[in-house]
N, C-alpha and C. Protein backbone atom coordinates (compact mmCIF):
# COMPACT_ATOMS: atom_id res chain seq x y z
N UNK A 1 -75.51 38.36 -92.75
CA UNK A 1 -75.25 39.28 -91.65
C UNK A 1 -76.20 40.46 -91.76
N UNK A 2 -77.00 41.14 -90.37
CA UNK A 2 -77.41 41.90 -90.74
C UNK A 2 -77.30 43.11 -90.47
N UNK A 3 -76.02 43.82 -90.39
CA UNK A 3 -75.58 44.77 -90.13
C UNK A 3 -74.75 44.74 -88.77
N UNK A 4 -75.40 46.25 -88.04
CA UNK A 4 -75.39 46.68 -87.23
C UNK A 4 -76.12 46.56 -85.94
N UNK A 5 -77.18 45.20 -86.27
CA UNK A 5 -78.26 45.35 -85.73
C UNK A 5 -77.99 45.28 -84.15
N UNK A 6 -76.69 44.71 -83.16
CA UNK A 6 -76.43 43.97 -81.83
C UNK A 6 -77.49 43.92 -81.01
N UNK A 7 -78.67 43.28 -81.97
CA UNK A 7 -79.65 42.78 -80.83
C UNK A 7 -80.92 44.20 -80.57
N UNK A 8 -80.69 45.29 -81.46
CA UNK A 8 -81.44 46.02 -81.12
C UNK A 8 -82.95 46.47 -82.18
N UNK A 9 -83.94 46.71 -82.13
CA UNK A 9 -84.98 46.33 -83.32
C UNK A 9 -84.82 48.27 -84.30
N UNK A 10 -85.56 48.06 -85.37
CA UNK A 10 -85.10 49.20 -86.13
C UNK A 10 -85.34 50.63 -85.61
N UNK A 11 -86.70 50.29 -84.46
CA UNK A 11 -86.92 51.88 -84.24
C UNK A 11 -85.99 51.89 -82.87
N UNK A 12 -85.42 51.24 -82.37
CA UNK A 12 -84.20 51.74 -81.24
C UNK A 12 -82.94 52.19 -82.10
N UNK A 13 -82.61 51.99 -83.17
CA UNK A 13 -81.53 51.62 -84.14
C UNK A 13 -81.65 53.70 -84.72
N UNK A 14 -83.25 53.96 -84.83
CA UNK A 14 -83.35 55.34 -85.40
C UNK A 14 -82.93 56.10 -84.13
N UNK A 15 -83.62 55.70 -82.96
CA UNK A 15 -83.54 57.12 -82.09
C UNK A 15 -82.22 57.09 -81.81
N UNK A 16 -80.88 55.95 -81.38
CA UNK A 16 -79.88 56.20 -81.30
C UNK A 16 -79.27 57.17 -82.47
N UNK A 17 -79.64 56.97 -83.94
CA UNK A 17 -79.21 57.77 -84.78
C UNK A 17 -79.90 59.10 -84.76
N UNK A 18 -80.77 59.13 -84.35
CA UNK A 18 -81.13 60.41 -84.20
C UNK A 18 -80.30 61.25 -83.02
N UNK A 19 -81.01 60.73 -82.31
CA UNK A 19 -79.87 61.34 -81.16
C UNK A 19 -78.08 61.75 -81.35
N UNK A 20 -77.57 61.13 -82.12
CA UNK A 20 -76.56 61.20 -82.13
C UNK A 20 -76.65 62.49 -82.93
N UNK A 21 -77.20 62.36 -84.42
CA UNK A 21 -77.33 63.27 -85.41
C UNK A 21 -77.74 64.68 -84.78
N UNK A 22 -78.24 64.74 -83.78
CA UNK A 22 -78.45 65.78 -83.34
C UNK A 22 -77.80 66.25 -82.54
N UNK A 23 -77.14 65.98 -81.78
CA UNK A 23 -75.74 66.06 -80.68
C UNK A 23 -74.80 67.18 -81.85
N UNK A 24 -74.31 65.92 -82.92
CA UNK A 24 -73.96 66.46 -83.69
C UNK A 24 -74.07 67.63 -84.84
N UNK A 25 -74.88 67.67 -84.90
CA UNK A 25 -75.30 69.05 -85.82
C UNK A 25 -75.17 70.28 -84.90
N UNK A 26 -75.79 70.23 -83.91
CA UNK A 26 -75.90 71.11 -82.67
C UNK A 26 -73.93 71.43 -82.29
N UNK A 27 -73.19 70.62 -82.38
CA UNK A 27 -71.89 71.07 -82.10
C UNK A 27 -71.15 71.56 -83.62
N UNK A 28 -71.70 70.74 -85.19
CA UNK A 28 -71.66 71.89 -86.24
C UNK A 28 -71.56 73.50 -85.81
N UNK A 29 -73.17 73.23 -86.03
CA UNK A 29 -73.70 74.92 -85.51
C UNK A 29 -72.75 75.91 -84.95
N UNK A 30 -72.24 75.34 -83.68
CA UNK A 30 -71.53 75.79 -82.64
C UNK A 30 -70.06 76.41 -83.23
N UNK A 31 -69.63 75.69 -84.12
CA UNK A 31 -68.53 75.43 -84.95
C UNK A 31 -68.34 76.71 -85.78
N UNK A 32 -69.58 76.32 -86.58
CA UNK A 32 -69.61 77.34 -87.85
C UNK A 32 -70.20 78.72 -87.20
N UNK A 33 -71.19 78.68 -86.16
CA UNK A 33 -71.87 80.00 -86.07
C UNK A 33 -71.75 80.02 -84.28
N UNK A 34 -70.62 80.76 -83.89
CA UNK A 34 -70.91 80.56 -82.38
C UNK A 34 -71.92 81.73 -82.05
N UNK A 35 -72.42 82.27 -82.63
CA UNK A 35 -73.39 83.66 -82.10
C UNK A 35 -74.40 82.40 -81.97
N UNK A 36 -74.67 81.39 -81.79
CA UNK A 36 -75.91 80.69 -82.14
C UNK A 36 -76.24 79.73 -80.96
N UNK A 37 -75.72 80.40 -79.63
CA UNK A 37 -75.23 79.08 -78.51
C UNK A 37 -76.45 78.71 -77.95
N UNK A 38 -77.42 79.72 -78.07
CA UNK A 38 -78.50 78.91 -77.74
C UNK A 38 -79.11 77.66 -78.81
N UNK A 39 -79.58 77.79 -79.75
CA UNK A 39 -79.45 76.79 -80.95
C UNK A 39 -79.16 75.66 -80.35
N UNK A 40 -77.28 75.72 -80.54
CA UNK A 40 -76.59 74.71 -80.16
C UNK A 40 -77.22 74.11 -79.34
N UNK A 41 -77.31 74.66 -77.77
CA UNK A 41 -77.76 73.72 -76.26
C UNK A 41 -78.99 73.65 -76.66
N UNK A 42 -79.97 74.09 -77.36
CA UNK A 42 -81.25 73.51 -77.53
C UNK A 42 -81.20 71.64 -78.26
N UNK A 43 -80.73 71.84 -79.36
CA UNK A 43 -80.63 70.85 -80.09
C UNK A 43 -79.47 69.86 -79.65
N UNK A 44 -78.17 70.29 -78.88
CA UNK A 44 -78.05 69.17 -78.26
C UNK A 44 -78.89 68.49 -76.66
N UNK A 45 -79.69 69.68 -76.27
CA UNK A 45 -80.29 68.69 -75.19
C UNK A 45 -81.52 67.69 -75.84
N UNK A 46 -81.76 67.87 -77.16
CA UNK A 46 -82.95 67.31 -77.47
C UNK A 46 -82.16 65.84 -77.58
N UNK A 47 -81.21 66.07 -78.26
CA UNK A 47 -80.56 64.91 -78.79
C UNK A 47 -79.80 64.18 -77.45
N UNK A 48 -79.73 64.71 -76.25
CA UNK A 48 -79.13 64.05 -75.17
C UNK A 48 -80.47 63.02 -74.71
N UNK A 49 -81.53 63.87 -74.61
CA UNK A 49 -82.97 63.47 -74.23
C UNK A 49 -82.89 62.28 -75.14
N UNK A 50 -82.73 62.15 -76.22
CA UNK A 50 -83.07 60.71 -76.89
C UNK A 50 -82.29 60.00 -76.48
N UNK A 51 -81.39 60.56 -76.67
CA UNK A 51 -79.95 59.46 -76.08
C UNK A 51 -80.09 59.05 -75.03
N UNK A 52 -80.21 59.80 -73.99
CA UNK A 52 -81.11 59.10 -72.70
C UNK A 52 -82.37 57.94 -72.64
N UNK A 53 -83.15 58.20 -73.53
CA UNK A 53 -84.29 57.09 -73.39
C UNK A 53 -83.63 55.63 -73.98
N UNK A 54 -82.88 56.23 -75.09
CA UNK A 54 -82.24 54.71 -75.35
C UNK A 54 -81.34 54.32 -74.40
N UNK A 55 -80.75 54.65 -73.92
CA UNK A 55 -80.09 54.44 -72.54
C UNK A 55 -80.50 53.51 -71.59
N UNK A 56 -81.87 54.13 -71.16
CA UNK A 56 -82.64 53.53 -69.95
C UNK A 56 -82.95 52.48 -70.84
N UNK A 57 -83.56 51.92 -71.78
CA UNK A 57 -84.01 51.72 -72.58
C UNK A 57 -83.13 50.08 -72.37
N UNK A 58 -81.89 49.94 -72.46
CA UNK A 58 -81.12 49.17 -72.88
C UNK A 58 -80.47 48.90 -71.05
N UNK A 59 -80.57 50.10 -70.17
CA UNK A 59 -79.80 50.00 -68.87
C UNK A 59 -78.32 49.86 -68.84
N UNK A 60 -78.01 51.06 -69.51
CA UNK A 60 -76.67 51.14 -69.72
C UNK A 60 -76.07 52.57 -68.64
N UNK A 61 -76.19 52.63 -67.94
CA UNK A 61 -75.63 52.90 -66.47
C UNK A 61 -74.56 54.45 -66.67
N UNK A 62 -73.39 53.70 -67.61
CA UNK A 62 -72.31 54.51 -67.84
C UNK A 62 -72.97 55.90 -69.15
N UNK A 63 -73.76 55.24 -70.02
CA UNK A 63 -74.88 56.08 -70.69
C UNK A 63 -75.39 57.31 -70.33
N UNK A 64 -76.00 56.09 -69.54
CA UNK A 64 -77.06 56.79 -68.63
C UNK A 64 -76.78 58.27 -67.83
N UNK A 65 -75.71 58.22 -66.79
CA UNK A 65 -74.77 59.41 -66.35
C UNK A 65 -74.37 60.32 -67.11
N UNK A 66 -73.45 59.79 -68.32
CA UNK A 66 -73.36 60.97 -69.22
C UNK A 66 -74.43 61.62 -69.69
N UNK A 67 -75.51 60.64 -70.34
CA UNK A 67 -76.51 62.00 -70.76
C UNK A 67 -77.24 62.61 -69.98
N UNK A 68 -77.20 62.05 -68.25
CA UNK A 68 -77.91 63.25 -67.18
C UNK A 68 -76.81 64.19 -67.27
N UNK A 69 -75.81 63.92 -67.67
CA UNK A 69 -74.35 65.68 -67.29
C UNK A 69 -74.53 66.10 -68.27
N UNK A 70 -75.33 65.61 -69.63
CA UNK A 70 -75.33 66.44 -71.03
C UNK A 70 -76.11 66.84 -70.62
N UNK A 71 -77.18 66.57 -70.55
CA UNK A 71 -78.77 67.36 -70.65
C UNK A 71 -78.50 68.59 -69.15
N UNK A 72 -77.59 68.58 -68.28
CA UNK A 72 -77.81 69.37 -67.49
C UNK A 72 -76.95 70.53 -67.66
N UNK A 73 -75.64 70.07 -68.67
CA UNK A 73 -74.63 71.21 -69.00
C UNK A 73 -75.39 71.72 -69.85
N UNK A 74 -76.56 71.58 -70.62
CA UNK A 74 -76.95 72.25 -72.09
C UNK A 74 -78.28 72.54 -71.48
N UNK A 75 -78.92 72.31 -70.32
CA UNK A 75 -80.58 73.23 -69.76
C UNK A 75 -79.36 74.32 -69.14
N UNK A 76 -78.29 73.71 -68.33
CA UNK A 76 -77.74 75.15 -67.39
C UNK A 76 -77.11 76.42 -69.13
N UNK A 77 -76.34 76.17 -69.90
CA UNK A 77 -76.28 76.71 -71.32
C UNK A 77 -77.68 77.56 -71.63
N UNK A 78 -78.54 76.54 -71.79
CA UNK A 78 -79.79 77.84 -72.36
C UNK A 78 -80.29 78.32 -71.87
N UNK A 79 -80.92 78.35 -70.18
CA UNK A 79 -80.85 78.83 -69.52
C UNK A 79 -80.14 79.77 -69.33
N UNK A 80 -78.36 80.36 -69.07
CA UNK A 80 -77.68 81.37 -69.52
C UNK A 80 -78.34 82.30 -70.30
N UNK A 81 -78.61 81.34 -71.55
CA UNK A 81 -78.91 82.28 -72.85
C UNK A 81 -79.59 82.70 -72.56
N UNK A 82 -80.79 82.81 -72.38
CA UNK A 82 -82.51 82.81 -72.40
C UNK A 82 -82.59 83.78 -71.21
N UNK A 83 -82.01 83.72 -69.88
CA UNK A 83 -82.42 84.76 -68.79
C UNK A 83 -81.32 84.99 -68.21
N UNK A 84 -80.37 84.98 -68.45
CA UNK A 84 -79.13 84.84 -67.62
C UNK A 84 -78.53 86.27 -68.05
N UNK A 85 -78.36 87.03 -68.89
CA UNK A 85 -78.26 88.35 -69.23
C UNK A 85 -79.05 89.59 -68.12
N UNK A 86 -80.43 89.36 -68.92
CA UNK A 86 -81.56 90.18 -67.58
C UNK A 86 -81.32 89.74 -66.37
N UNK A 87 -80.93 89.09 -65.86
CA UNK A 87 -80.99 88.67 -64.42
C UNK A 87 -79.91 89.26 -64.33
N UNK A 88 -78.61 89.12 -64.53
CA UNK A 88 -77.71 89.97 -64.19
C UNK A 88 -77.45 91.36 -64.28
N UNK A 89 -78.45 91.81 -64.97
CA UNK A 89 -78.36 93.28 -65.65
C UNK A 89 -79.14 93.88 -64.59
N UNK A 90 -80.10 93.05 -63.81
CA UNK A 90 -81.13 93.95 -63.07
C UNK A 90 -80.19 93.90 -61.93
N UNK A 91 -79.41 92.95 -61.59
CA UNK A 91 -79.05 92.68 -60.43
C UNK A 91 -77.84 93.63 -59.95
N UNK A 92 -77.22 94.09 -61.13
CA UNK A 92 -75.91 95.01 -61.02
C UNK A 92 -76.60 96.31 -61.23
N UNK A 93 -78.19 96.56 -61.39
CA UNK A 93 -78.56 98.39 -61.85
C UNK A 93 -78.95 98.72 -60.19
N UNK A 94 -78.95 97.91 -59.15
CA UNK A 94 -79.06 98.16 -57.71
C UNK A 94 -78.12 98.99 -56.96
């Protein structure tokens, strides 16, 4: 038997683990250090992004959807972070 393999070759086998591993660490982070939310949505959109290519990759549909709503809840997240402060700050000194 050779594992885990269901038909998939070793470097599809990494980026799913990667991806995942990174999803995950990124919601660690979140865990242990919430001052860190950008972090977090950085590193889980990276890890949605992989997760996505293996996705298409394989044409898994139901996948597929979720990681377009990950990758778009975690660009709209850092986004927040990143300009979403100044933009509101200028917008309320009017």
């Amino acid at each position: 038997m050779d594992g885990f393999s269901w038909n998939l070759s070793a470097t599809e086998q990494w980026l799913g683990l990667l991806g995942s591993s990174l999803v995950l660490i990124a919601y660690a982070i979140t865990v242990a250090r919430p001052e860190k939310r950008g972090v977090y949505c950085a590193i889980s959109l990276a890890g949605g992004v992989v997760l996505l290519v293996v996705a298409v990759i394989y044409r898994n549909l139901g996948l597929i959807l979720l990681e377009i709503a990950w990758i778009s809840i975690n660009s709209w997240g850092l986004w927040k972070v990143l300009w979403g402060p100044s933009l509101s700050a200028s917008s309320t000194s009017k």
